[in-house]
N, C-alpha and C. Protein backbone atom coordinates (compact mmCIF):
# COMPACT_ATOMS: atom_id res chain seq x y z
N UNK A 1 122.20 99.89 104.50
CA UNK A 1 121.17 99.38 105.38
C UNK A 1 119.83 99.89 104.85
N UNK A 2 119.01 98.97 104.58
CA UNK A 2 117.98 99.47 104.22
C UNK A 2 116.57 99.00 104.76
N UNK A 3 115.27 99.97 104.93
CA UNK A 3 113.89 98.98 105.75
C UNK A 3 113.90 97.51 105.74
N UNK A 4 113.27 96.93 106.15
CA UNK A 4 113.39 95.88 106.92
C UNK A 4 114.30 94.76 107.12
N UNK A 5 115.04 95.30 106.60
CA UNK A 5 116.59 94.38 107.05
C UNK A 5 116.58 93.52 108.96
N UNK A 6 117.46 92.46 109.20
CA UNK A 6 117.53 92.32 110.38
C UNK A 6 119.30 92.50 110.27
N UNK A 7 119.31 93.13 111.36
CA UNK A 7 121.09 92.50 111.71
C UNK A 7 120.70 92.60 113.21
N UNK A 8 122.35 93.00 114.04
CA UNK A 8 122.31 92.76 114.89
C UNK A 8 122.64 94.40 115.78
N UNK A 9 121.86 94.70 116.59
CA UNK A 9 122.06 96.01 117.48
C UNK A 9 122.62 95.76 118.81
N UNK A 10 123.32 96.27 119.20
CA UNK A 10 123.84 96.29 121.11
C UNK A 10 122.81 97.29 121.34
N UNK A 11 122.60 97.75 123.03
CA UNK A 11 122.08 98.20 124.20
C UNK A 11 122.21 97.50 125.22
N UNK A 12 122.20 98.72 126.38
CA UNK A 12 122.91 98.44 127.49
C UNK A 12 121.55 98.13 128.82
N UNK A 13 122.15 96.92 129.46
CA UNK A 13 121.23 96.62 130.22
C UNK A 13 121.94 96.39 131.66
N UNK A 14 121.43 97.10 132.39
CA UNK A 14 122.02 96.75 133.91
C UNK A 14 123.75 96.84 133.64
N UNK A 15 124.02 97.34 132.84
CA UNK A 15 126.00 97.97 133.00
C UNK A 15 126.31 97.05 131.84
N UNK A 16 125.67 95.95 131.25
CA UNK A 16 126.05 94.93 130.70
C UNK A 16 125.62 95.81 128.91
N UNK A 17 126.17 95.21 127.77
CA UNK A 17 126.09 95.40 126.62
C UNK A 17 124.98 93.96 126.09
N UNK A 18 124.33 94.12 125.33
CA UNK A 18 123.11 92.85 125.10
C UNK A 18 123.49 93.09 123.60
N UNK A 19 123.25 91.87 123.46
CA UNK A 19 123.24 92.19 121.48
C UNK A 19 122.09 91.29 120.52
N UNK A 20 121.33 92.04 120.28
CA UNK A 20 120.51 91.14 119.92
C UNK A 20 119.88 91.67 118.61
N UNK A 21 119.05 90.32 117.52
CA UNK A 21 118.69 90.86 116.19
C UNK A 21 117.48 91.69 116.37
N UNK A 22 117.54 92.70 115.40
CA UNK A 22 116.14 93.41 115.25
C UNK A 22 115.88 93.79 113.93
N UNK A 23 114.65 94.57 113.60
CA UNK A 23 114.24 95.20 112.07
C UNK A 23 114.28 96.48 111.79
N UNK A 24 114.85 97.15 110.67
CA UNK A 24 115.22 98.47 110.87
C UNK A 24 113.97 98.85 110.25
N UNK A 25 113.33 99.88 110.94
CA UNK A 25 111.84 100.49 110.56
C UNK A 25 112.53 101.87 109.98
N UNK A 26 113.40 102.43 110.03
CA UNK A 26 113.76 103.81 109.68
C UNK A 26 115.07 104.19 109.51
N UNK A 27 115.03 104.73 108.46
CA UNK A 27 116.75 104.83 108.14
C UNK A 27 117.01 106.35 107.63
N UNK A 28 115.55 107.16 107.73
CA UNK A 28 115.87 108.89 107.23
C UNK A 28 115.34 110.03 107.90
N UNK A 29 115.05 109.46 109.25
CA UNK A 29 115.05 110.45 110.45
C UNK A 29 116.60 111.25 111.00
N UNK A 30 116.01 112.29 111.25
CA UNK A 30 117.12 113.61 111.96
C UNK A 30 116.94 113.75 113.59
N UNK A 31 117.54 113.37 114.32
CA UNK A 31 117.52 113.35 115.75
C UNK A 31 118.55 114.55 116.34
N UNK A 32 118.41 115.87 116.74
CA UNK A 32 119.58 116.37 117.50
C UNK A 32 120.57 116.73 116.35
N UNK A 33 120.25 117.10 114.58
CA UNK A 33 121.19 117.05 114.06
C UNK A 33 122.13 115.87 113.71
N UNK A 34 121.45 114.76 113.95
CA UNK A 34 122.46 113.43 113.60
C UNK A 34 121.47 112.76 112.67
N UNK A 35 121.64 112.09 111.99
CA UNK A 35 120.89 111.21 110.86
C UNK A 35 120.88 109.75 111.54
N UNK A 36 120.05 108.69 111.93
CA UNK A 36 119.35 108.43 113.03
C UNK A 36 118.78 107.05 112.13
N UNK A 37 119.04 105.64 112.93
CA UNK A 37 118.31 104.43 111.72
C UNK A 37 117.54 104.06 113.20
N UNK A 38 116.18 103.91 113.29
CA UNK A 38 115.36 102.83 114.27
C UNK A 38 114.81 101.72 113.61
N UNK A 39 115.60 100.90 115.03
CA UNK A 39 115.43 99.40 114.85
C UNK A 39 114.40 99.00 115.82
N UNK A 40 113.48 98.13 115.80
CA UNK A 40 112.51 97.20 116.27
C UNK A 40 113.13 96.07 117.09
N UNK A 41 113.06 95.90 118.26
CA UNK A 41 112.98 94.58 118.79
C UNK A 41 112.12 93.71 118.56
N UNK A 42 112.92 92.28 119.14
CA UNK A 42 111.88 91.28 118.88
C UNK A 42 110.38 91.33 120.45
N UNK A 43 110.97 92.33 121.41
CA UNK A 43 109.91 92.43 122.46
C UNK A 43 109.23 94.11 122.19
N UNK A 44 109.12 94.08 121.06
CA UNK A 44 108.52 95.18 120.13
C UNK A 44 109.25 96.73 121.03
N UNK A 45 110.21 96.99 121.68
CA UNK A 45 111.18 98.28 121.80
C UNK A 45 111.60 98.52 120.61
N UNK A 46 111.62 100.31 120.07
CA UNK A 46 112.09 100.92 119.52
C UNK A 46 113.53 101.79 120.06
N UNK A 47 114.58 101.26 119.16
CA UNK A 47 115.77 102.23 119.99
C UNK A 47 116.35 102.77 118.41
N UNK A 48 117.15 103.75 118.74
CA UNK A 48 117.74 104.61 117.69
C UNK A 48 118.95 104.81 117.77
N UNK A 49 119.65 104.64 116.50
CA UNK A 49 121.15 104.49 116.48
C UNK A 49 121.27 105.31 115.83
N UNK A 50 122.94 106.31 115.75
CA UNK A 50 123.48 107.43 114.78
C UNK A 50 124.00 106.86 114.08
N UNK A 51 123.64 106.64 113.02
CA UNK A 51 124.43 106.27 111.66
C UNK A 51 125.62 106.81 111.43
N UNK A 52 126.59 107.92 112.06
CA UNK A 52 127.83 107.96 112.06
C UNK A 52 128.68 107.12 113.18
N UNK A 53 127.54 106.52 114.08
CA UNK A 53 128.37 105.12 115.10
C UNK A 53 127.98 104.09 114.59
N UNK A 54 127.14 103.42 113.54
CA UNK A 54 127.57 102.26 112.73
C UNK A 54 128.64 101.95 111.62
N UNK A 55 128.94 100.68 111.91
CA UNK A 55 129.99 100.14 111.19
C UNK A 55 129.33 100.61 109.66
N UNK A 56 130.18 100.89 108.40
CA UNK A 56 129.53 101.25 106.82
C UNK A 56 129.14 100.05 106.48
N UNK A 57 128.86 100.10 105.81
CA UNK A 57 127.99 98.57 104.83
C UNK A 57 128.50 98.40 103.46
């Protein structure tokens, strides 16, 4: 996975799972000891995923 790629991210809305495309702005941030990719929405939200809970590439 690399900057500005789109795929596709889940988050949870009202109990429900949403899945929708976004742009990965960051793929070499450290969060809490976890190595950390942020993706961009298309309603410009930033959310952050652990790269040991994505699928490998």
């Amino acid at each position: 996975m690399e900057v500005g790629n789109i795929r596709e991210f889940g988050y949870w809305v009202n109990g429900n799972i949403v899945h929708e495309p976004a742009r990965v702005i960051s793929t070499d941030k450290v969060t809490s000891g976890l190595k950390v990719i942020e993706a961009e929405f298309q309603d410009g939200s930033v959310r952050k995923y652990s790269r040991q809970h994505l699928p490998k590439e």
